[in-house]
N, C-alpha and C. Protein backbone atom coordinates (compact mmCIF):
# COMPACT_ATOMS: atom_id res chain seq x y z
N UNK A 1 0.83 -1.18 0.00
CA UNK A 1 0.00 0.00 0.00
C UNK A 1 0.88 1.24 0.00
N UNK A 2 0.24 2.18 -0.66
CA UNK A 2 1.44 3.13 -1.25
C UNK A 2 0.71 4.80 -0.36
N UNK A 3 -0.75 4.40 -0.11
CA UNK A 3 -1.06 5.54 0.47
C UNK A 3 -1.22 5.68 2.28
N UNK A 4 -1.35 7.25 2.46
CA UNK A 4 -1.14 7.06 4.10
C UNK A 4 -2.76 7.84 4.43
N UNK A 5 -2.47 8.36 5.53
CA UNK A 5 -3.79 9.05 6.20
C UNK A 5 -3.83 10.51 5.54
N UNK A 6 -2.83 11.24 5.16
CA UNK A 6 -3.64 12.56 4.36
C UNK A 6 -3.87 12.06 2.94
N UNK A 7 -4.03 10.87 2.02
CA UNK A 7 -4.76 10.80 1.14
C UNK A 7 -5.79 10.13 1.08
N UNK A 8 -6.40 9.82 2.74
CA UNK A 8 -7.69 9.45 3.01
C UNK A 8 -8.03 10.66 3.22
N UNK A 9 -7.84 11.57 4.34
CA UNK A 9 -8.53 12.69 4.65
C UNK A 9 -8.46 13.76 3.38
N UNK A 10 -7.83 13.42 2.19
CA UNK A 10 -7.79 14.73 1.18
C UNK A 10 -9.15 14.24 0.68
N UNK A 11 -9.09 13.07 0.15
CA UNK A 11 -10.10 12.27 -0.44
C UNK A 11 -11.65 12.44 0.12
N UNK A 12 -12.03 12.45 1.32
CA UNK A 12 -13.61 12.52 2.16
C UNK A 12 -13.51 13.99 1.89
N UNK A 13 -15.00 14.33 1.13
CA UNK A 13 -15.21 15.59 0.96
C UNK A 13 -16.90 15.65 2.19
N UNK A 14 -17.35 16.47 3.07
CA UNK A 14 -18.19 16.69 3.70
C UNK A 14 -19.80 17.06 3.04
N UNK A 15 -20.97 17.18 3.67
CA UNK A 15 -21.59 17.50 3.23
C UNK A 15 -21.87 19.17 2.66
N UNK A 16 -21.20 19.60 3.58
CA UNK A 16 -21.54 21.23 3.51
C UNK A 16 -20.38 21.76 2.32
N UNK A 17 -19.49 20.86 2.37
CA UNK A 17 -18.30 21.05 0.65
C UNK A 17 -18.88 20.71 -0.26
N UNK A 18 -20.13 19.69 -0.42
CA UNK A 18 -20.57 19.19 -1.50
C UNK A 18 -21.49 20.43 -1.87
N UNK A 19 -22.31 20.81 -0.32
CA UNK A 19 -23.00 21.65 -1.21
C UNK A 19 -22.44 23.07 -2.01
N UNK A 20 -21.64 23.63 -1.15
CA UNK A 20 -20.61 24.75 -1.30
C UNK A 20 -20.31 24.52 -2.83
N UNK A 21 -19.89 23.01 -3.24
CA UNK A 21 -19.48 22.53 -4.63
C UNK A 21 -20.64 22.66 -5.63
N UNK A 22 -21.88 22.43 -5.53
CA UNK A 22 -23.07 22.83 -6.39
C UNK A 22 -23.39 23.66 -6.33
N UNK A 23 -23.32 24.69 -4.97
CA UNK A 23 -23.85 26.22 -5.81
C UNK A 23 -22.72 26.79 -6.80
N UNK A 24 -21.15 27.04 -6.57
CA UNK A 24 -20.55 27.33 -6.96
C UNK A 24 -20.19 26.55 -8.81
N UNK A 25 -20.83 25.33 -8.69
CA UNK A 25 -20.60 24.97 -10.37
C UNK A 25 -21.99 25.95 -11.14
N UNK A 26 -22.91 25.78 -9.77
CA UNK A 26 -24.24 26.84 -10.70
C UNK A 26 -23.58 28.30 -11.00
N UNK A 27 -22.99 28.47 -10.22
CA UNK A 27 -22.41 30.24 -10.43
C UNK A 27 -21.39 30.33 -11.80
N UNK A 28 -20.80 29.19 -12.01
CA UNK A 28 -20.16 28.79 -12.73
C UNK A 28 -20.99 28.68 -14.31
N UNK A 29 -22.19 28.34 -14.06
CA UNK A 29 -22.76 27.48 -15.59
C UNK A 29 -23.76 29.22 -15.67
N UNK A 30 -23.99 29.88 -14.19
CA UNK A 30 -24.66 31.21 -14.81
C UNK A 30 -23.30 32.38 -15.68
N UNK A 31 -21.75 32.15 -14.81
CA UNK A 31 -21.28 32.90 -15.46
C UNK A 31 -20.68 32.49 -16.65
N UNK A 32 -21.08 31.45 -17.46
CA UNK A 32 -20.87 31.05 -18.95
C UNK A 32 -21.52 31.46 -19.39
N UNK A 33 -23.14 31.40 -18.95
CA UNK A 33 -24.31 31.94 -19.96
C UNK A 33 -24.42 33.22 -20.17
N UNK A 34 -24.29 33.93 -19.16
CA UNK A 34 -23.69 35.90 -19.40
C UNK A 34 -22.74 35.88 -19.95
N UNK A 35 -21.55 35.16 -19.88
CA UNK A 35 -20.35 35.65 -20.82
C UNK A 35 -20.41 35.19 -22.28
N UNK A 36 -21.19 33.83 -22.42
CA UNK A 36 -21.67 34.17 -23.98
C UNK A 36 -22.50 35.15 -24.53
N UNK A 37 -23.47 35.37 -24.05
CA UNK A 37 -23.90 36.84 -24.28
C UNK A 37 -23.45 37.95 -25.10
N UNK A 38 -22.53 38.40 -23.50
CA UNK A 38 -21.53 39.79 -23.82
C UNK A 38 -20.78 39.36 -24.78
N UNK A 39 -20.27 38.40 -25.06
CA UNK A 39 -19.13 37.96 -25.90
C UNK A 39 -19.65 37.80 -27.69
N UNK A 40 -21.25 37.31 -27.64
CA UNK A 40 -21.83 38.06 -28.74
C UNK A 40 -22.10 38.35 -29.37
N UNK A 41 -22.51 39.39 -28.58
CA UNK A 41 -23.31 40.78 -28.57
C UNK A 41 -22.35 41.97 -28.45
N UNK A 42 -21.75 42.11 -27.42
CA UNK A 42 -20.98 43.53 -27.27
C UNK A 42 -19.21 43.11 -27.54
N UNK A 43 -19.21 42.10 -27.54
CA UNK A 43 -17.36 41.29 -27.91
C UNK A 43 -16.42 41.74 -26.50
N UNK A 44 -17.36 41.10 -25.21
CA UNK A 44 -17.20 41.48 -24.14
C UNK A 44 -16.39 39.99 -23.74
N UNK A 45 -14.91 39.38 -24.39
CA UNK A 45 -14.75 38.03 -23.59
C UNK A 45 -14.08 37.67 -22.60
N UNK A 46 -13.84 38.21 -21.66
CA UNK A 46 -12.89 37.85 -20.82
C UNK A 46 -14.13 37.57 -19.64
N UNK A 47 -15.42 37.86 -19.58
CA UNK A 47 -16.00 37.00 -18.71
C UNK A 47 -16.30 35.15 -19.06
N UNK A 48 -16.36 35.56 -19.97
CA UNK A 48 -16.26 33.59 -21.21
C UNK A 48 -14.96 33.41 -20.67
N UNK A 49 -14.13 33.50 -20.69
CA UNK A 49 -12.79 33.01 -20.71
C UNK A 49 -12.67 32.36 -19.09
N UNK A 50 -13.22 33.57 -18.01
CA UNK A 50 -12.91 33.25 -16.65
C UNK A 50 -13.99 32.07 -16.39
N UNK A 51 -15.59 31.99 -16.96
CA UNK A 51 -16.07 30.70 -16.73
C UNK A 51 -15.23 29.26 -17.56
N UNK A 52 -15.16 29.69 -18.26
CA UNK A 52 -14.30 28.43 -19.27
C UNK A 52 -13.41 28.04 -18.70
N UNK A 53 -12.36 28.94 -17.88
CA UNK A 53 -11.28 28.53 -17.10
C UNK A 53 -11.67 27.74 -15.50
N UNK A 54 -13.03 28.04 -14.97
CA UNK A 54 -13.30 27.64 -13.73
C UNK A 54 -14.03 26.36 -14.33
N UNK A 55 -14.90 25.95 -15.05
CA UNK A 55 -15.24 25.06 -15.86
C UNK A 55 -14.24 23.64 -15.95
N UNK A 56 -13.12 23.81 -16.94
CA UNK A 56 -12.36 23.13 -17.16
C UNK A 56 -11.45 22.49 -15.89
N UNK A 57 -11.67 23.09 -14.69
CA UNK A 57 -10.58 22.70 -13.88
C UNK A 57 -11.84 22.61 -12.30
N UNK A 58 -12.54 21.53 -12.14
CA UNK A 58 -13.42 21.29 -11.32
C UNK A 58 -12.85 21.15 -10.13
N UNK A 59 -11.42 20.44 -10.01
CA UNK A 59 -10.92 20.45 -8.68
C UNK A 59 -10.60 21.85 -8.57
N UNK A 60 -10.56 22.63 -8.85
CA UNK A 60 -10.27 24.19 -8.11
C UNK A 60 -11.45 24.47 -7.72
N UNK A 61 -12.57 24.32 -8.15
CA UNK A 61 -13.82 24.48 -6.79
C UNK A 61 -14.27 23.37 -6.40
N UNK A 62 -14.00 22.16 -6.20
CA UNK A 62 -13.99 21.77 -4.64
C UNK A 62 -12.96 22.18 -3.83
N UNK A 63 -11.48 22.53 -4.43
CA UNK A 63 -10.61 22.64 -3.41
C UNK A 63 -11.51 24.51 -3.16
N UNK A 64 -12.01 25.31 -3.47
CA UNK A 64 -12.22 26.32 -3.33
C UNK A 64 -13.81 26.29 -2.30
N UNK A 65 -14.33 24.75 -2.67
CA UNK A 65 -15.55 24.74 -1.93
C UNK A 65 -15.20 24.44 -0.11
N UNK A 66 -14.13 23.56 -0.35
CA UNK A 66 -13.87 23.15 0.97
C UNK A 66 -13.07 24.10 2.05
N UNK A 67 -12.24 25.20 1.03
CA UNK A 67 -11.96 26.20 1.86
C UNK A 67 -12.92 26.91 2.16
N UNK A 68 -13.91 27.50 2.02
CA UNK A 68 -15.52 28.02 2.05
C UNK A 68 -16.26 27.02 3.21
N UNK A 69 -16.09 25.96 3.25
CA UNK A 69 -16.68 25.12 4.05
C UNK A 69 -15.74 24.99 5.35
N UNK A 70 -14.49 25.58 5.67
CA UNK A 70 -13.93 25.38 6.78
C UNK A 70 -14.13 26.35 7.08
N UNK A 71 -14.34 28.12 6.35
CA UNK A 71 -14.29 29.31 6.74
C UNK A 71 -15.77 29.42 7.38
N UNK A 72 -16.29 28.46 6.79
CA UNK A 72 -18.07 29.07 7.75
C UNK A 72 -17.98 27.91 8.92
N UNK A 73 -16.90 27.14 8.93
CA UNK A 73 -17.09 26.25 10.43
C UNK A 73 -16.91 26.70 11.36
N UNK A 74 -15.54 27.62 10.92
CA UNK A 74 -14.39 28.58 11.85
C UNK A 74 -15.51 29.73 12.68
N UNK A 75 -16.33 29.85 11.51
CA UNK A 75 -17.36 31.23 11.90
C UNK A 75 -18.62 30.78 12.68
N UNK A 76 -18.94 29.30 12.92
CA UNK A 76 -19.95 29.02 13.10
C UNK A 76 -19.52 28.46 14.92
N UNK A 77 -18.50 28.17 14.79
CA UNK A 77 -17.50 27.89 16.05
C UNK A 77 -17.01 28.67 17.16
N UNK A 78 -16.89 29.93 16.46
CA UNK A 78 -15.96 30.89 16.97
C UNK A 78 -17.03 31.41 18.26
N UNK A 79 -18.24 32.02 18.06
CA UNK A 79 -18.91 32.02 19.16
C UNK A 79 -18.79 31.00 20.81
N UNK A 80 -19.08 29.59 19.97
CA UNK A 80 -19.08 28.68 20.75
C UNK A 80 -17.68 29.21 22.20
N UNK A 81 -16.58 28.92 21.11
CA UNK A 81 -15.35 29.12 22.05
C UNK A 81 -15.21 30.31 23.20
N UNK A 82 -15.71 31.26 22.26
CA UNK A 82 -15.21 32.58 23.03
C UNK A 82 -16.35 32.62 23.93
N UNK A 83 -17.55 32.30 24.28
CA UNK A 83 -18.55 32.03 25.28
C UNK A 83 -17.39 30.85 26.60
N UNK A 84 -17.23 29.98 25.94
CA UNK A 84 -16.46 29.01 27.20
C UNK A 84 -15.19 29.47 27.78
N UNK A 85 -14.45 30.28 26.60
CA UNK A 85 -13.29 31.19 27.39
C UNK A 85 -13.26 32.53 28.10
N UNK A 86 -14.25 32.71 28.01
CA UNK A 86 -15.11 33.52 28.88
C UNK A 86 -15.36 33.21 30.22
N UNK A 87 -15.84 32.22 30.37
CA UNK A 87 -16.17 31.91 31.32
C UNK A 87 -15.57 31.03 32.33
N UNK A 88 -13.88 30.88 31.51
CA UNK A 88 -13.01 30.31 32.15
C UNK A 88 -12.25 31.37 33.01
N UNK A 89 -12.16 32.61 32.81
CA UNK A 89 -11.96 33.39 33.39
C UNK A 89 -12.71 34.50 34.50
């Protein structure tokens, strides 16, 4: 066996990454459909280009979903803590 424990834990993606991962491919498939548009109509392409580029490379939003999904844990947490360290003092 060639793998260890961070290419199990890279591998398990959570529920709240998965979802983080479907709105963000929707934001993704809305900013293709505006940038074909502008692109045209007004020869507006560099919004086409930036969906095409987030498109083609899906692991950059999960790895972008799961950072999103630790930043609202951190935020959803942070209360918790500072209530008990509070009251440790």
């Amino acid at each position: 066996m060639s793998g260890d424990i961070g290419d199990i834990l890279e591998s398990f993606e959570g529920p709240r990454t998965l979802q983080y991962f479907v709105v963000l491919l929707m934001i993704v498939v809305g900013v293709l459909a505006i940038g074909s548009v502008l692109s045209s109509l007004y020869g507006i392409y560099w919004i086409e280009d930036i969906g095409l580029a987030l498109a083609e490379n899906p692991m950059a939003l999960l790895n972008l979903a799961g950072f999103l999904a630790l930043i609202a844990l951190l935020i959803t947490i942070t209360p918790t803590i500072l209530k008990y360290v509070g009251e440790l003092y």
